[in-house]
C-alpha atoms as a PDB file:
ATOM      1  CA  UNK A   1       7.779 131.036-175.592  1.00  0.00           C
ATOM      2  CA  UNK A   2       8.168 134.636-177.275  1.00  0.00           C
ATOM      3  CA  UNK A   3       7.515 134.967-181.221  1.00  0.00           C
ATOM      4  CA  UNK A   4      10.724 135.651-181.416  1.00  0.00           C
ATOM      5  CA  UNK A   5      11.931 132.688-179.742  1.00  0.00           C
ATOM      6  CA  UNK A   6       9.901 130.577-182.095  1.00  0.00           C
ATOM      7  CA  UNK A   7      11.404 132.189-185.064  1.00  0.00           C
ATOM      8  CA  UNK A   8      14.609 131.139-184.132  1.00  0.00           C
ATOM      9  CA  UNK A   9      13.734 127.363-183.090  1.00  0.00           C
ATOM     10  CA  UNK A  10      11.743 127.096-186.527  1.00  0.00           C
ATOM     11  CA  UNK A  11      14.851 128.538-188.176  1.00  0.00           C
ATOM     12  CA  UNK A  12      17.606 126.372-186.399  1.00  0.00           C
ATOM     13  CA  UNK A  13      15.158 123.609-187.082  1.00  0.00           C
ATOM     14  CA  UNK A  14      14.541 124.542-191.148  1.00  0.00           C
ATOM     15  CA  UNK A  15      17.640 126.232-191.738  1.00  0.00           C
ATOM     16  CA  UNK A  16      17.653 130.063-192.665  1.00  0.00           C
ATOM     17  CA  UNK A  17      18.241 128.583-196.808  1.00  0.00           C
ATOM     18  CA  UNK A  18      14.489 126.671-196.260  1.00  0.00           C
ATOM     19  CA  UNK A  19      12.691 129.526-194.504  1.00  0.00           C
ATOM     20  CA  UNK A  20      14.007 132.337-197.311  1.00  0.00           C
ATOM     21  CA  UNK A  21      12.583 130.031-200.548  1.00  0.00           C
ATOM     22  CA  UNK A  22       9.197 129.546-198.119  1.00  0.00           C
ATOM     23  CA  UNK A  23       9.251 133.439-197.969  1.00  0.00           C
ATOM     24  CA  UNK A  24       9.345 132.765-201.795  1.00  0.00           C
ATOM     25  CA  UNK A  25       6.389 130.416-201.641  1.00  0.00           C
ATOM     26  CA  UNK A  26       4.200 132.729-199.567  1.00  0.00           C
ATOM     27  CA  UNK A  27       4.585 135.926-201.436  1.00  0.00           C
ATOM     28  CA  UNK A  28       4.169 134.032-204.535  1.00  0.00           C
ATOM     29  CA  UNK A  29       0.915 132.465-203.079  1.00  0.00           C
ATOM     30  CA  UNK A  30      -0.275 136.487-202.095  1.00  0.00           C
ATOM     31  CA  UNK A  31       0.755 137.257-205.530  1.00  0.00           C
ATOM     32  CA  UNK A  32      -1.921 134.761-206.781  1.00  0.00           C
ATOM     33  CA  UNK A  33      -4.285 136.155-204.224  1.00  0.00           C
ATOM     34  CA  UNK A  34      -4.052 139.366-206.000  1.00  0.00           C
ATOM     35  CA  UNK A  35      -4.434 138.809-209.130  1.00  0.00           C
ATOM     36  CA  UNK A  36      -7.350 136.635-208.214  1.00  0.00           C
ATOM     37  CA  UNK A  37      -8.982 139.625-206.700  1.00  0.00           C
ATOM     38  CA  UNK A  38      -7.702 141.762-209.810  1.00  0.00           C
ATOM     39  CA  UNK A  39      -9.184 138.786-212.182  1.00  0.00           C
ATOM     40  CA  UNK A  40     -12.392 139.330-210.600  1.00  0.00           C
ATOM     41  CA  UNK A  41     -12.777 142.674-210.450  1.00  0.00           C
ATOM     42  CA  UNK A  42     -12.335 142.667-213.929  1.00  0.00           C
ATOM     43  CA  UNK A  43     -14.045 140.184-215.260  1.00  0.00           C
ATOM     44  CA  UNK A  44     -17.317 140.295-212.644  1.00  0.00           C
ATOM     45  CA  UNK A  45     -20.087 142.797-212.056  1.00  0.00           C
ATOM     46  CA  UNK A  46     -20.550 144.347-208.930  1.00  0.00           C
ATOM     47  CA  UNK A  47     -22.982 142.527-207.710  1.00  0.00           C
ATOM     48  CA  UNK A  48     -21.342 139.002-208.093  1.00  0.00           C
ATOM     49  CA  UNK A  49     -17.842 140.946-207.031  1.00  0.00           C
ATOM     50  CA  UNK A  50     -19.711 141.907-203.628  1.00  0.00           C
ATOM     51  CA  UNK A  51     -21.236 138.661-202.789  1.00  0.00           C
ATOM     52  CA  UNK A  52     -17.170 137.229-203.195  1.00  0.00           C
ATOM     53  CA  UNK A  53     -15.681 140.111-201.599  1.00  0.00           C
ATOM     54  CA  UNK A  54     -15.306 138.762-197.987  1.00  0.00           C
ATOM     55  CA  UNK A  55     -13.895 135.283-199.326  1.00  0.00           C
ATOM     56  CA  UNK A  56     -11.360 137.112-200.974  1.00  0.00           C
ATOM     57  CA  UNK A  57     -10.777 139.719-198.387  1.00  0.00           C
ATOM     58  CA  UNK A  58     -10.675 136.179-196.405  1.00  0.00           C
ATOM     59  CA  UNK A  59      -7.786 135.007-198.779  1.00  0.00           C
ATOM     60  CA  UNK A  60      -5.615 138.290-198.473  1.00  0.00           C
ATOM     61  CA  UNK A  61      -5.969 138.531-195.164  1.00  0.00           C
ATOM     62  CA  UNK A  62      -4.337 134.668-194.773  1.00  0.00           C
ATOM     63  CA  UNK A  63      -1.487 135.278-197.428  1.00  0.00           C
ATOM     64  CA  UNK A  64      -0.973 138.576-196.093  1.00  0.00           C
ATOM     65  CA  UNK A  65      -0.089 136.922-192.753  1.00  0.00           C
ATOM     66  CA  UNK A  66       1.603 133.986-194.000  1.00  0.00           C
ATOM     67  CA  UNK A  67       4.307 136.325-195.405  1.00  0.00           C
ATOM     68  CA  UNK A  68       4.517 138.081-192.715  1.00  0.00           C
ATOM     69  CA  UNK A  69       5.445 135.380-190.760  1.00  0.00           C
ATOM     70  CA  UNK A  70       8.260 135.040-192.996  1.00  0.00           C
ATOM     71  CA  UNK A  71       9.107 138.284-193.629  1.00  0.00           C
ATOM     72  CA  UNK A  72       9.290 138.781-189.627  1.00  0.00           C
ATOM     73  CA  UNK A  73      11.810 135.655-189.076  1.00  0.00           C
ATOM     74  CA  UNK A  74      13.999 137.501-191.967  1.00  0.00           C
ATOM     75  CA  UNK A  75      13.897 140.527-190.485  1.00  0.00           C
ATOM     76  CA  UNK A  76      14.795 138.700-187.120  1.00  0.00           C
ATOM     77  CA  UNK A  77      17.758 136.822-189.049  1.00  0.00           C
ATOM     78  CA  UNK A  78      19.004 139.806-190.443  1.00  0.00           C
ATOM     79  CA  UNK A  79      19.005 142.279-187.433  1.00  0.00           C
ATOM     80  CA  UNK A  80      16.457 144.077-189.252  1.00  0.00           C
ATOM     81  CA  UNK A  81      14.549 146.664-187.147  1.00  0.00           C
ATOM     82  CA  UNK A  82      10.947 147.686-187.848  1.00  0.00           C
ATOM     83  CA  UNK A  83      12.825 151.136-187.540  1.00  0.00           C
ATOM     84  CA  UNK A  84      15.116 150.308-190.611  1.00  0.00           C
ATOM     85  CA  UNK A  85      12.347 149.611-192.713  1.00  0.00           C
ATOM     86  CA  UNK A  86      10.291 152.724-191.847  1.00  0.00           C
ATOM     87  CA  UNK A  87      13.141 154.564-192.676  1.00  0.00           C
ATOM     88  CA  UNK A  88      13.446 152.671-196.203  1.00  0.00           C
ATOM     89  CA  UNK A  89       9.197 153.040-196.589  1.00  0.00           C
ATOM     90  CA  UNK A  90       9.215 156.825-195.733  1.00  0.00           C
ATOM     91  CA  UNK A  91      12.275 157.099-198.331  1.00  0.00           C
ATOM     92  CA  UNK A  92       9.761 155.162-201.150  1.00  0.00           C
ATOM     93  CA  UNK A  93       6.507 157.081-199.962  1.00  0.00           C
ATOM     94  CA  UNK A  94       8.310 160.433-200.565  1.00  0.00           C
ATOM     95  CA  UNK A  95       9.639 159.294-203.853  1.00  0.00           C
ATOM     96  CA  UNK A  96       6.093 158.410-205.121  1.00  0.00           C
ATOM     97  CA  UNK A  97       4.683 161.663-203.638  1.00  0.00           C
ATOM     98  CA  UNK A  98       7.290 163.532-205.691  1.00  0.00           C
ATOM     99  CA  UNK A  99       6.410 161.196-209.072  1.00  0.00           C
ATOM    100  CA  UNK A 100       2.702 161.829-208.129  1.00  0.00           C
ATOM    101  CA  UNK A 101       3.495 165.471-208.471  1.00  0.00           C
ATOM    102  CA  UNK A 102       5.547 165.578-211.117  1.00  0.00           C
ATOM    103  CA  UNK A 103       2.618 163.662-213.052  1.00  0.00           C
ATOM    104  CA  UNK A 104       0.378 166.210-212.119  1.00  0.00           C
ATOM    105  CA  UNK A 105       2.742 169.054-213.665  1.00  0.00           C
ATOM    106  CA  UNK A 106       2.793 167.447-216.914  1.00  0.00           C
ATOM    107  CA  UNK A 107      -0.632 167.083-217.022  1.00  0.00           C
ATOM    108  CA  UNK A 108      -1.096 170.675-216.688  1.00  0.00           C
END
């Protein structure tokens, strides 16, 4: 069975209403993730920061994929291509390139 067919069992199965709130749920639970890691890095010294850093890393790396997961059966619902969102990401990255810039100007 192809990822892609197992997308679309769990989302016949779930219904495409259940899968977008656990989208919801696992970006939420990345969310937390971060701001763990932003709580800590914060609020630690280096040392103790470094002896926690590969649980964390750990963490993100498991909420990072969990949404994936989800964010790849959207895409699949949708007819969304990895193209289309390259397009849409290259769009943003310029746009931040040009703020980035236009921040440095007025710092001048």
């Amino acid at each position: 069975m192809t990822k892609e067919d197992l997308y679309r069992n769990v989302m016949d199965r779930y219904g495409i209403g259940n899968q977008t709130l656990m989208l919801a749920e696992e970006t939420s639970e990345m969310v937390k993730a971060c701001s763990k890691i932003y709580r800590s890095m914060m609020s630690m010294q280096a040392s103790a920061f470094a002896e926690h850093f590969h649980e964390m890393k750990a963490s993100l790396t498991e909420e990072i994929a969990d949404t994936l997961v989800m964010i790849e059966q959207m895409m699949l619902y949708w007819d969304i291509s990895v193209a289309d969102v390259d397009e849409v990401k290259t769009s943003k990255l310029m746009r931040l390139l040009e703020r980035m810039e236009e921040s440095d100007a007025d710092h001048v």
